[in-house]
N, C-alpha and C. Protein backbone atom coordinates (compact mmCIF):
# COMPACT_ATOMS: atom_id res chain seq x y z
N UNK A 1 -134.55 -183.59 113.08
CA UNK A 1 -135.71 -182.88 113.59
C UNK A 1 -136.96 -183.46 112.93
N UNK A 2 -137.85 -183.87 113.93
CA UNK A 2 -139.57 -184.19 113.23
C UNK A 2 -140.24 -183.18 113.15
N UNK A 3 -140.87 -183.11 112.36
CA UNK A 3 -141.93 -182.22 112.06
C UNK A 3 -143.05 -182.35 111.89
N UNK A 4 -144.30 -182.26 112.24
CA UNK A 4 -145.46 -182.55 112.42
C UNK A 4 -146.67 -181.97 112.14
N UNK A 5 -147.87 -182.82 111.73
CA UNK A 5 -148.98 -181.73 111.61
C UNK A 5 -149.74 -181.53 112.93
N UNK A 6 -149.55 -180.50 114.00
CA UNK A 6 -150.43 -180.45 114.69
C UNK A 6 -151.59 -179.09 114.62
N UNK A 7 -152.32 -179.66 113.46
CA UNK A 7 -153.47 -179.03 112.93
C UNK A 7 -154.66 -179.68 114.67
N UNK A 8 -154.89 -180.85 114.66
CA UNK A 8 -155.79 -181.52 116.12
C UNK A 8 -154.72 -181.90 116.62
N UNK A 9 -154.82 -181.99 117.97
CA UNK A 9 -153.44 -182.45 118.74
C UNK A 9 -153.65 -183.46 119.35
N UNK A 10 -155.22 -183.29 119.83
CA UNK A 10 -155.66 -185.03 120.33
C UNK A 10 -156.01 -185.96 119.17
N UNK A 11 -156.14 -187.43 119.26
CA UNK A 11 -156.39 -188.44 118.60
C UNK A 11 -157.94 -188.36 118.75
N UNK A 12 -158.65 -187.81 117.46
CA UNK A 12 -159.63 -187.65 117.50
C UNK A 12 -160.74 -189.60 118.11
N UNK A 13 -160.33 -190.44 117.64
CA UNK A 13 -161.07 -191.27 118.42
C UNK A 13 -160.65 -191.76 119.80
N UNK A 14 -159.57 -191.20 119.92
CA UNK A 14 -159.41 -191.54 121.38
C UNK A 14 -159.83 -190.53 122.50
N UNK A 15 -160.39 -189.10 121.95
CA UNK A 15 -161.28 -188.18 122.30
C UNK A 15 -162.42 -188.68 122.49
N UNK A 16 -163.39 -189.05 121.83
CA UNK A 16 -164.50 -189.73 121.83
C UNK A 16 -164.43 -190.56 122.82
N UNK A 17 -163.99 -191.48 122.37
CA UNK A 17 -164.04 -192.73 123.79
C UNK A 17 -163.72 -192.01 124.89
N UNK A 18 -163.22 -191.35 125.43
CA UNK A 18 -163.01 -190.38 126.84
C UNK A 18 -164.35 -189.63 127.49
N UNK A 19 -165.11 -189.14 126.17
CA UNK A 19 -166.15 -188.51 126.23
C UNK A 19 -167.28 -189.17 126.62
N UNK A 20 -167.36 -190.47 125.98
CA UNK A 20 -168.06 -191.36 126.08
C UNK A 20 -168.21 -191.88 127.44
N UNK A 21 -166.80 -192.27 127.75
CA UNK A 21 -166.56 -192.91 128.86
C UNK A 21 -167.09 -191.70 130.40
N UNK A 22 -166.90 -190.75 130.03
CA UNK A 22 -167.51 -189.73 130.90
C UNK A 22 -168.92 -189.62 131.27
N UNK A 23 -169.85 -189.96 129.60
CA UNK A 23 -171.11 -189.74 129.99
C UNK A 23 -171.48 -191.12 130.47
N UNK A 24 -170.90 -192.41 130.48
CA UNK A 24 -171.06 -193.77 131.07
C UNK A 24 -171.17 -193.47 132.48
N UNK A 25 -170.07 -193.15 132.81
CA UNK A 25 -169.66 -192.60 134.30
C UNK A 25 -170.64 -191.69 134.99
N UNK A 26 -171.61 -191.14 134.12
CA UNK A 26 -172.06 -189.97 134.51
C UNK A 26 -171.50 -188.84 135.27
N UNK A 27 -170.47 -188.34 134.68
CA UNK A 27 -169.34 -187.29 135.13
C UNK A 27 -169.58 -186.51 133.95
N UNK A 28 -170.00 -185.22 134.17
CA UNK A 28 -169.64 -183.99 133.46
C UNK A 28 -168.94 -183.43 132.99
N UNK A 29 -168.71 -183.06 131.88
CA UNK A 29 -167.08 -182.33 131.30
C UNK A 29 -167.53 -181.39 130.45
N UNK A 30 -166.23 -180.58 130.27
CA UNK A 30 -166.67 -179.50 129.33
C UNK A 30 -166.05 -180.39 128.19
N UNK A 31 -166.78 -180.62 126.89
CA UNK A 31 -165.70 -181.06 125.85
C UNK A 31 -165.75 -179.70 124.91
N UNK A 32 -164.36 -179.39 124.92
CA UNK A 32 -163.42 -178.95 124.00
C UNK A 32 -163.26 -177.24 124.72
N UNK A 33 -162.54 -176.19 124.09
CA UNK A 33 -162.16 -175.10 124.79
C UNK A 33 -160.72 -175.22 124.50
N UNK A 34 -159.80 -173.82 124.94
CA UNK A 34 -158.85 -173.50 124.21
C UNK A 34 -157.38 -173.66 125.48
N UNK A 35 -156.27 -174.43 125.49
CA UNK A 35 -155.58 -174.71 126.04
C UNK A 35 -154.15 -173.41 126.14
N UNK A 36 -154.26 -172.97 127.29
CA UNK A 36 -152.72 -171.92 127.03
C UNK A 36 -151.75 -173.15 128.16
N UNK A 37 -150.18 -173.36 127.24
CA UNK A 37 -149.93 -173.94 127.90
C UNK A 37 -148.51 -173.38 128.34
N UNK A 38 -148.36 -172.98 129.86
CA UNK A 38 -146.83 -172.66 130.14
C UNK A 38 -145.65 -173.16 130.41
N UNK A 39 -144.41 -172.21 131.08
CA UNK A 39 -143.63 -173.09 131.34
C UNK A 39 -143.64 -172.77 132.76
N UNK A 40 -143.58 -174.30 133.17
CA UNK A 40 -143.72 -174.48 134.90
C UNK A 40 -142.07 -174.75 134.89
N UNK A 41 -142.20 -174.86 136.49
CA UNK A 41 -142.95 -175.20 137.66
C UNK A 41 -143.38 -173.72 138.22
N UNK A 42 -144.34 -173.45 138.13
CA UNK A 42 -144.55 -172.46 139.07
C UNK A 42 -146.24 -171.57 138.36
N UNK A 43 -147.30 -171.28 139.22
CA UNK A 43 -148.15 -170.69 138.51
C UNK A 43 -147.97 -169.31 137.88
N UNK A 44 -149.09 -168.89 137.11
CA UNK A 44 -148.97 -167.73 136.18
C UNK A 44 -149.17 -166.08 136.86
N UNK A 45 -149.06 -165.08 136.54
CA UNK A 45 -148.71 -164.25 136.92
C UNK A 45 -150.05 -163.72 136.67
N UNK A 46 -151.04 -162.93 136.99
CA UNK A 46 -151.91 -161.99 136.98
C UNK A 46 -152.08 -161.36 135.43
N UNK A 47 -150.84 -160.60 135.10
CA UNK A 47 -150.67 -160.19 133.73
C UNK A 47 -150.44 -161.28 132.66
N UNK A 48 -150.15 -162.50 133.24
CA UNK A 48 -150.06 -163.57 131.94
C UNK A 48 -151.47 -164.21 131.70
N UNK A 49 -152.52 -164.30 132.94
CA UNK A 49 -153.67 -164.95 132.79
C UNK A 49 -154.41 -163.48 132.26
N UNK A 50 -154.27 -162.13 132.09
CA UNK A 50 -154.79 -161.70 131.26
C UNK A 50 -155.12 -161.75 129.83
N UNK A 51 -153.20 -161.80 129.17
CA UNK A 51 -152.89 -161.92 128.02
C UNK A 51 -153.88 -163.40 127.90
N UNK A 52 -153.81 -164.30 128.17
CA UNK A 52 -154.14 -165.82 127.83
C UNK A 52 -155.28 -165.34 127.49
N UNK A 53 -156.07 -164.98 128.52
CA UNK A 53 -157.82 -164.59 128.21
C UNK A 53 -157.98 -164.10 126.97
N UNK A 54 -157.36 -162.87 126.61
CA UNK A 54 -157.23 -161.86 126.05
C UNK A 54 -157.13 -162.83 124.53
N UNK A 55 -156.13 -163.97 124.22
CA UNK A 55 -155.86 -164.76 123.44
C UNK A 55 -156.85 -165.53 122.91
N UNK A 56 -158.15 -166.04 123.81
CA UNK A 56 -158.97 -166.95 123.86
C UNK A 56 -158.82 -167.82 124.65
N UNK A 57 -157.99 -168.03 125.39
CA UNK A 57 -157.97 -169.61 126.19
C UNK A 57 -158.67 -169.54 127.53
N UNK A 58 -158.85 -170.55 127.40
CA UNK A 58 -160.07 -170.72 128.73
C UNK A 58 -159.42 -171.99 129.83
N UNK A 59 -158.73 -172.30 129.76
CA UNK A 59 -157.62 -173.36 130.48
C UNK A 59 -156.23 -172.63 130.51
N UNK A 60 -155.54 -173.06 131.60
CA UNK A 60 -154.00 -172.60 131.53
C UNK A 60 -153.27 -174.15 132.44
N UNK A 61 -152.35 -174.64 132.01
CA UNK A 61 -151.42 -175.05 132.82
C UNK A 61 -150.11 -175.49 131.98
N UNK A 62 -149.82 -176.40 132.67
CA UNK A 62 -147.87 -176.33 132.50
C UNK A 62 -147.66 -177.84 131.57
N UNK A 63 -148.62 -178.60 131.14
CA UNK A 63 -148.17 -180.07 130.80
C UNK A 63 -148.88 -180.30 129.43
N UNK A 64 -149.95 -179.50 129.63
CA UNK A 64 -150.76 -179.94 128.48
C UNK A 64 -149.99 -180.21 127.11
N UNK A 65 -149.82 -179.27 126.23
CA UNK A 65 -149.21 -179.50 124.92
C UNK A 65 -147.78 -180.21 124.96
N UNK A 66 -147.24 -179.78 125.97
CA UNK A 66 -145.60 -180.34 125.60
C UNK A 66 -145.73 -182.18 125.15
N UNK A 67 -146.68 -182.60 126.27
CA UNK A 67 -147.07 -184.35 126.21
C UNK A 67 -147.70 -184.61 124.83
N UNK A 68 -148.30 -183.92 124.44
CA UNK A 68 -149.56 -184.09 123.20
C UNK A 68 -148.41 -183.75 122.17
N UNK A 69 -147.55 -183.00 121.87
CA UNK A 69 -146.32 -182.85 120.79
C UNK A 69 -145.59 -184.20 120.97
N UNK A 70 -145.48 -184.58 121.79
CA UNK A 70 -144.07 -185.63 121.75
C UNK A 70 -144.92 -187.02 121.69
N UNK A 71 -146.04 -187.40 122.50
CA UNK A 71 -146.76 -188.26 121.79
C UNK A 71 -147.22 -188.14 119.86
N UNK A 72 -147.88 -187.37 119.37
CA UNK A 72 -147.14 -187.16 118.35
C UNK A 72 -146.16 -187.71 117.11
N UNK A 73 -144.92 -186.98 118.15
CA UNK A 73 -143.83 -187.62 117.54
C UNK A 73 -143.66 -188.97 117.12
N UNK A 74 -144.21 -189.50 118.34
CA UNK A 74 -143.90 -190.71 118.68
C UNK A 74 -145.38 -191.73 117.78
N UNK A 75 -146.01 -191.11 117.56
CA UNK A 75 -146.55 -191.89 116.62
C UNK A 75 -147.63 -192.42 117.95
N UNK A 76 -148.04 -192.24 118.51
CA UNK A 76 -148.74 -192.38 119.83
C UNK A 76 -150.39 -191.75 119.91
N UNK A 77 -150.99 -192.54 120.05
CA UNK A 77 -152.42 -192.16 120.40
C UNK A 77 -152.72 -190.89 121.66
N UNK A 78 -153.08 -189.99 121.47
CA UNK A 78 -153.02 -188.93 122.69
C UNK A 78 -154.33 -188.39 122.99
N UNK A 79 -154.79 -188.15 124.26
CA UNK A 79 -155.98 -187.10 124.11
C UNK A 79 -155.62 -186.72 126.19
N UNK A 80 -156.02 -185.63 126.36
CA UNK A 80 -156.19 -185.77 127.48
C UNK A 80 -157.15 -185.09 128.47
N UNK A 81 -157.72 -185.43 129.67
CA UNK A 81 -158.56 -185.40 130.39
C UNK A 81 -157.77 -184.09 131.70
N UNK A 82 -158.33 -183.09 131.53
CA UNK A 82 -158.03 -181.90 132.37
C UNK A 82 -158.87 -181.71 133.55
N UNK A 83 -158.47 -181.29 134.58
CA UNK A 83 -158.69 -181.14 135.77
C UNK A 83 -158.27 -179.72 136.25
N UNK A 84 -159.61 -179.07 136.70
CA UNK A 84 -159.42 -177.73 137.03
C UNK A 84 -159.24 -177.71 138.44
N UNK A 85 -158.15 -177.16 139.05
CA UNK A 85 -158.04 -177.40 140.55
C UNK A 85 -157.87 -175.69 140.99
N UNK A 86 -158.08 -174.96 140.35
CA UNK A 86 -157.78 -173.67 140.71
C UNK A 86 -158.42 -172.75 139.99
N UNK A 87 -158.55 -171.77 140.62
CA UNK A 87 -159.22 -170.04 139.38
C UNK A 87 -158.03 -169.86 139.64
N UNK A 88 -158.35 -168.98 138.21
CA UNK A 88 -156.47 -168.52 137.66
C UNK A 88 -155.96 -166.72 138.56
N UNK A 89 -155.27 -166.62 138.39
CA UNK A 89 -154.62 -165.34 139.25
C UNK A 89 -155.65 -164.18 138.80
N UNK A 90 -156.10 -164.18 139.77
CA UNK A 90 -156.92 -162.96 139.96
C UNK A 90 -158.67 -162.73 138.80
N UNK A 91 -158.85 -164.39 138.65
CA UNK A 91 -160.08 -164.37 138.72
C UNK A 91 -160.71 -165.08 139.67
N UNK A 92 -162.40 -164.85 140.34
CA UNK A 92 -163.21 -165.39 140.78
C UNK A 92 -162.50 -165.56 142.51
N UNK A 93 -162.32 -166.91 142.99
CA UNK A 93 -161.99 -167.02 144.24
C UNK A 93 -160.27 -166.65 144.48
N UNK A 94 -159.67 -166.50 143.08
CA UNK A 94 -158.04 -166.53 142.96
C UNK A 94 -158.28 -164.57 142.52
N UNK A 95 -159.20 -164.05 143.31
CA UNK A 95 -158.89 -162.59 142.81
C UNK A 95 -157.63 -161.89 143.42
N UNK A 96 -157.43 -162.14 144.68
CA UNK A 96 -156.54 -162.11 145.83
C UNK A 96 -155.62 -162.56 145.45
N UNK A 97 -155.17 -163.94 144.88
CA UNK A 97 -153.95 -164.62 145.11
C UNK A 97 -154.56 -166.44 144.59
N UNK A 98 -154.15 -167.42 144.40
CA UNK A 98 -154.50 -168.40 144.77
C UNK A 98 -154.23 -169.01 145.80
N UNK A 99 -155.29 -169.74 146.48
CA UNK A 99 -155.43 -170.65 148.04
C UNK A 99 -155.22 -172.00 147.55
N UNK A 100 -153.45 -172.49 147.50
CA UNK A 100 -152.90 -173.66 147.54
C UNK A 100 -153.24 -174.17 148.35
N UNK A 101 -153.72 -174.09 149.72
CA UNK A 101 -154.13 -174.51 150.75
C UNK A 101 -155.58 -175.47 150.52
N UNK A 102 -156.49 -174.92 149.82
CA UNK A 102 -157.35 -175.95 149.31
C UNK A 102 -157.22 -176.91 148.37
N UNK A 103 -156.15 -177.09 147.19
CA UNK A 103 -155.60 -177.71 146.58
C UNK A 103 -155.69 -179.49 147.31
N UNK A 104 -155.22 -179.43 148.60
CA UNK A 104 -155.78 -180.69 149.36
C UNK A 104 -157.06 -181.22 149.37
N UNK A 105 -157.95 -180.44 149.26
CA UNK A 105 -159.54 -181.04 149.39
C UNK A 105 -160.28 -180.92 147.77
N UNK A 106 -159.92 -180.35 146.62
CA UNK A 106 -160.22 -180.07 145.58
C UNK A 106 -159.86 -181.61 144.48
N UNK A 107 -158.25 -181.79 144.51
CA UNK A 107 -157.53 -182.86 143.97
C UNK A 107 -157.71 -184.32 144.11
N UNK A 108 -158.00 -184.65 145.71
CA UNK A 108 -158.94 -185.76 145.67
C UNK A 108 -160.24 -186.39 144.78
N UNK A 109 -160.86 -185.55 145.12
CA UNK A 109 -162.43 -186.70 144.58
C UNK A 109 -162.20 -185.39 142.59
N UNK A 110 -161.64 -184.52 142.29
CA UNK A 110 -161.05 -184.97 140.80
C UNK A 110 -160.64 -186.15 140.46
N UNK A 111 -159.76 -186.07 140.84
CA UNK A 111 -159.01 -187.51 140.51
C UNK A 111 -159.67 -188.45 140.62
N UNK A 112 -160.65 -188.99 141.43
CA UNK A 112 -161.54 -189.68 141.39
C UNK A 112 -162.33 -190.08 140.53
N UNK A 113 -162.55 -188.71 139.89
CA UNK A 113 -163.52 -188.64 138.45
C UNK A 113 -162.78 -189.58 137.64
N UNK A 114 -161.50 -188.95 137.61
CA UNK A 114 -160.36 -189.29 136.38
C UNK A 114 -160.69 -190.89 136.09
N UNK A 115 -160.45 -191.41 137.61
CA UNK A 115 -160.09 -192.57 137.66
C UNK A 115 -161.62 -193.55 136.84
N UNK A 116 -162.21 -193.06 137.02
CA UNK A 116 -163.81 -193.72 137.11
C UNK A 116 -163.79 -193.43 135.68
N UNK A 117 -163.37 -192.48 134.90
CA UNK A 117 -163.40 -192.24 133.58
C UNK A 117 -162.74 -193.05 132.64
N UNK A 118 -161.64 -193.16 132.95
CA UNK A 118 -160.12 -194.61 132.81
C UNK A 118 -160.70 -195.45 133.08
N UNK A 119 -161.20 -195.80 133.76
CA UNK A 119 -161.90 -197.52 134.48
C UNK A 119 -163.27 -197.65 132.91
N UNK A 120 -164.04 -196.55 132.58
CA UNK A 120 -164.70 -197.16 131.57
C UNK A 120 -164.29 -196.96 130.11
N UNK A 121 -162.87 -196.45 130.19
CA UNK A 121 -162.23 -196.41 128.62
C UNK A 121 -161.91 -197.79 128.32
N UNK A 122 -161.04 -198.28 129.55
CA UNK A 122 -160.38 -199.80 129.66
C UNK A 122 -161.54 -200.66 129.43
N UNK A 123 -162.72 -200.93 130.50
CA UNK A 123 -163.53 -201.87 130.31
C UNK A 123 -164.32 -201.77 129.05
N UNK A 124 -164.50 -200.53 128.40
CA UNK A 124 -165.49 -200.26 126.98
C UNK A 124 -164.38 -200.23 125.70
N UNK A 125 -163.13 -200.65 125.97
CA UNK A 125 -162.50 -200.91 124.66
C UNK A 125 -162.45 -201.64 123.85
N UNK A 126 -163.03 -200.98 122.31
CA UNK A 126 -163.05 -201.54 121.22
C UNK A 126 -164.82 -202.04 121.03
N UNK A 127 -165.57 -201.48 122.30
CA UNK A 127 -167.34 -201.87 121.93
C UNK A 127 -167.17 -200.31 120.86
């Protein structure tokens, strides 16, 4: 069994350069905020995105930490770039339910960002 300090979980300079690479891009981000991370496949329940709130977290999904522990492990540079594609169960437009149905028009031009963000980590590495 490894054991680890995950006091920061991202690679603090490989945070930066992401950040960086964002304001290059001129793409907006929130940097930093509190990660609840579950177990998928499947979204959260109404009463679990309470508790989370209730916890402090201001993000929820299913991948975040598990990747950032095992990179980690692995002795691996980690940070990662989140993408909000939804209000959580039963806040804001997800008061009702969430509309997977827009998930199609939302996920595109994100990802887009992503990509444009990656494109100036790669080309600005090591300035």
């Amino acid at each position: 069994m490894v054991h680890i300090d995950f006091t920061f979980p991202y690679t603090p300079d490989l945070r930066k350069r992401i950040l960086s690479a964002a304001n290059m891009a001129n793409i907006s981000c929130v940097d930093g905020g509190v990660y609840a991370a579950t177990q998928g496949p499947r979204l959260e329940t109404l009463a679990e995105i309470a508790r989370m709130e209730r916890d402090g977290a201001n993000m929820v999904g299913m991948t975040g930490m598990p990747e950032a522990v095992l990179a980690r492990e692995l002795g691996l540079d980690y940070a990662t770039i989140a993408v909000v594609v939804n209000d959580a169960a039963g806040r804001r437009s997800s008061r009702e339910g969430i509309h997977l149905e827009s998930l199609p028009e939302v996920i595109p031009p994100a990802m887009a960002k992503v990509r444009a963000i990656l494109e100036c980590v790669v080309t600005n590495d090591g300035d």
